[in-house]
Protein backbone atom coordinates (compact mmCIF):
# COMPACT_ATOMS: atom_id res chain seq x y z
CA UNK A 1 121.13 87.53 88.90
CA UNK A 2 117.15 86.65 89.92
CA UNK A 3 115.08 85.85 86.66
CA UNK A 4 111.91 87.43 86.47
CA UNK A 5 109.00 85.29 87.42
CA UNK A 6 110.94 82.07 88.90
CA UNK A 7 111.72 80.42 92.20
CA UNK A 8 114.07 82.63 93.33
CA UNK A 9 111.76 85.67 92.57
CA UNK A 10 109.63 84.38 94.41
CA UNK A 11 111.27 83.45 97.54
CA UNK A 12 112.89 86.87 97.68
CA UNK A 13 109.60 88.54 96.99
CA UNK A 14 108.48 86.51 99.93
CA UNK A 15 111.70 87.51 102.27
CA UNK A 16 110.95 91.46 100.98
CA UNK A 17 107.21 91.23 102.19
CA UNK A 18 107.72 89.47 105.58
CA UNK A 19 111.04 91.75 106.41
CA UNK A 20 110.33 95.31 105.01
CA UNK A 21 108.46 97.61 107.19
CA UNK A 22 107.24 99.74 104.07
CA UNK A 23 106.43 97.13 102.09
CA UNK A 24 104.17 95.38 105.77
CA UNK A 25 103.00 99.02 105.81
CA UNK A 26 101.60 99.25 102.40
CA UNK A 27 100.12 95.76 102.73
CA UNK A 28 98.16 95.99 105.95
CA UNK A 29 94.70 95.22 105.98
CA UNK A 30 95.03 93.33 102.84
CA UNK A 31 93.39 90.11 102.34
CA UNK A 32 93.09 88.57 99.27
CA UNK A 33 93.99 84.81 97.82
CA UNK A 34 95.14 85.37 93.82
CA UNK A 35 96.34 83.66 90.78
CA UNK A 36 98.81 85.50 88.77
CA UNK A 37 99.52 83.34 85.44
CA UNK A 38 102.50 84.49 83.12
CA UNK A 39 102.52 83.33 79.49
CA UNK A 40 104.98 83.00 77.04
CA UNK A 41 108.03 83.16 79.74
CA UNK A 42 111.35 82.75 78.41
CA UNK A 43 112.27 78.98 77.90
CA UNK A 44 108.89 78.13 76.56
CA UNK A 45 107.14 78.66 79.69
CA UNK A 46 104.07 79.51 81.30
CA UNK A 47 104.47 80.36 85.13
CA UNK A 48 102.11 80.53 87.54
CA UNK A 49 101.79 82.05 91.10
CA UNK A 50 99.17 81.69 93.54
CA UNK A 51 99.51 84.27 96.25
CA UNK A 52 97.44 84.56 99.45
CA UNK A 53 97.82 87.70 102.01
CA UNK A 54 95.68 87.74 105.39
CA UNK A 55 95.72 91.07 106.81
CA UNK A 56 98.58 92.53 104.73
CA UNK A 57 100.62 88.51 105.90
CA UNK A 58 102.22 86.66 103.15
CA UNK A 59 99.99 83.13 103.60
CA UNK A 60 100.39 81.75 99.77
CA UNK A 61 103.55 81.88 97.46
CA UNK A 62 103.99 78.80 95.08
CA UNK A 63 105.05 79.04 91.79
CA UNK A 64 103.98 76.44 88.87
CA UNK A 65 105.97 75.38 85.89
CA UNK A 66 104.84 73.96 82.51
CA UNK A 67 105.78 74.01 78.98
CA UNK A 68 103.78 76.41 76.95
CA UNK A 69 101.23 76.39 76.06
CA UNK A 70 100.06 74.60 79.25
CA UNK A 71 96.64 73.86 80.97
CA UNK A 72 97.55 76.61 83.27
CA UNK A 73 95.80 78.57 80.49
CA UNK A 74 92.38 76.86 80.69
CA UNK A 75 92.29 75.63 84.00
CA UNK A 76 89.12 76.76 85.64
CA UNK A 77 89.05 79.41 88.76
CA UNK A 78 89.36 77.21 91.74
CA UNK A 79 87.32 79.05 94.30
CA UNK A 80 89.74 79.44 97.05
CA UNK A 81 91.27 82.15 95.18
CA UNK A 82 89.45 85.54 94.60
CA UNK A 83 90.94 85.80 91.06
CA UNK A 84 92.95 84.76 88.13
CA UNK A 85 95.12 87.15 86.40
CA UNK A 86 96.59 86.10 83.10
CA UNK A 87 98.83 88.16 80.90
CA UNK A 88 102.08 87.63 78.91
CA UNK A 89 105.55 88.01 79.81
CA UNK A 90 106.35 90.65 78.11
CA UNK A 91 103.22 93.09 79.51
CA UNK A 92 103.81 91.59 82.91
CA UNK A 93 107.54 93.00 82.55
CA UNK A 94 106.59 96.34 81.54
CA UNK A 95 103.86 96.63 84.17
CA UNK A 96 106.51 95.08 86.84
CA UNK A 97 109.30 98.12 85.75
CA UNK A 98 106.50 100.64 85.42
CA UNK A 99 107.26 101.13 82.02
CA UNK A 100 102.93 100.29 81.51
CA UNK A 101 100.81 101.71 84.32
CA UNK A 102 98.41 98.43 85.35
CA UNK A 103 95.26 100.02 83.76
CA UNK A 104 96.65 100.36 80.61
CA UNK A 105 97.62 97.11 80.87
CA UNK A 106 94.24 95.19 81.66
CA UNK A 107 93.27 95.44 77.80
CA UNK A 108 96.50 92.63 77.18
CA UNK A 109 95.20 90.55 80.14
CA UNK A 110 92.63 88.08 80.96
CA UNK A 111 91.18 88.36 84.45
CA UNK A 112 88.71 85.90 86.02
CA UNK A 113 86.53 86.07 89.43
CA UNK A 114 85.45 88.58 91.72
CA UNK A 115 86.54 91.92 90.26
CA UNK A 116 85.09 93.48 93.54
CA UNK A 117 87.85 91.79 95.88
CA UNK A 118 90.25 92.29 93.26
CA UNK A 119 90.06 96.10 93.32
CA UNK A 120 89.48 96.84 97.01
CA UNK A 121 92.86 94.69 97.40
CA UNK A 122 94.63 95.96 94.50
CA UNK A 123 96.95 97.46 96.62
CA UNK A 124 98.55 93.94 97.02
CA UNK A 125 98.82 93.12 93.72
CA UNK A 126 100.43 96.32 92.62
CA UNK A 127 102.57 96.42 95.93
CA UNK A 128 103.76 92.96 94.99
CA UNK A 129 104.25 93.67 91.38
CA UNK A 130 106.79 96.80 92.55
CA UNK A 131 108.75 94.64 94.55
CA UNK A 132 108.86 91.78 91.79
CA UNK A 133 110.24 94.46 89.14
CA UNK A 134 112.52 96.36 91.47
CA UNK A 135 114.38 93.54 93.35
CA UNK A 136 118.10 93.92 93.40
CA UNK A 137 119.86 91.82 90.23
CA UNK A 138 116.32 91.03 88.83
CA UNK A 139 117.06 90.12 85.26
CA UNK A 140 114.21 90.16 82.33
């Protein structure tokens, strides 16, 4: 079984996006660096990502640890990254499983930076959101 929102999420998001053809398809022409900060993960956790495409090409995918409630929380925008999305576990779940469309979602989340790049890319984040909730074993 994968955990949501850990290492091994990640590195089989990562495999998904550089090996699927509909999932390269759906991400062309995207270009966008991100930070996508989950609070209140199981274990006491907060979790961060920072993701980075380049044409629709997986450039960025490192996770962050810390006991919560960290300074992931606080930590100011760092300006190679377009944005900073910030939402708890649980909403990030639902979103991920399409159980809470992303819109409806927004109004539990904190998001930081340029709201322009963030929307005309949006396609990444929600493409990469699918593939986080749907991968095969992924336990929440």
């Amino acid at each position: 079984m994968v955990k949501f929102f850990t290492q091994e999420m990640s590195d089989q998001s990562e495999q998904m996006i550089n090996t699927d053809t509909a999932i390269k398809t759906k991400l062309k022409g995207v270009t966008l660096k991100f930070i996508l900060l989950v609070t209140d993960c199981p274990n006491n956790e907060d979790r961060q990502m920072k993701i980075g495409f380049d044409d629709g090409k997986l450039v960025e995918n490192t996770l962050s640890v810390k006991s919560a409630p960290s300074d992931l929380r606080t930590e100011p925008l760092d300006k190679a990254y377009a944005a900073k999305v910030a939402g708890p576990y649980d909403v990030m779940v639902q979103v991920s499983t399409k159980k809470l469309p992303m819109l409806a979602a927004l109004g539990s989340m904190r998001i930081e930076g340029d709201m322009t790049a963030l929307i005309s890319n949006m396609s990444g984040m929600t493409t990469l959101l699918d593939i986080q909730g749907s991968l095969p074993g992924i336990e929440f």
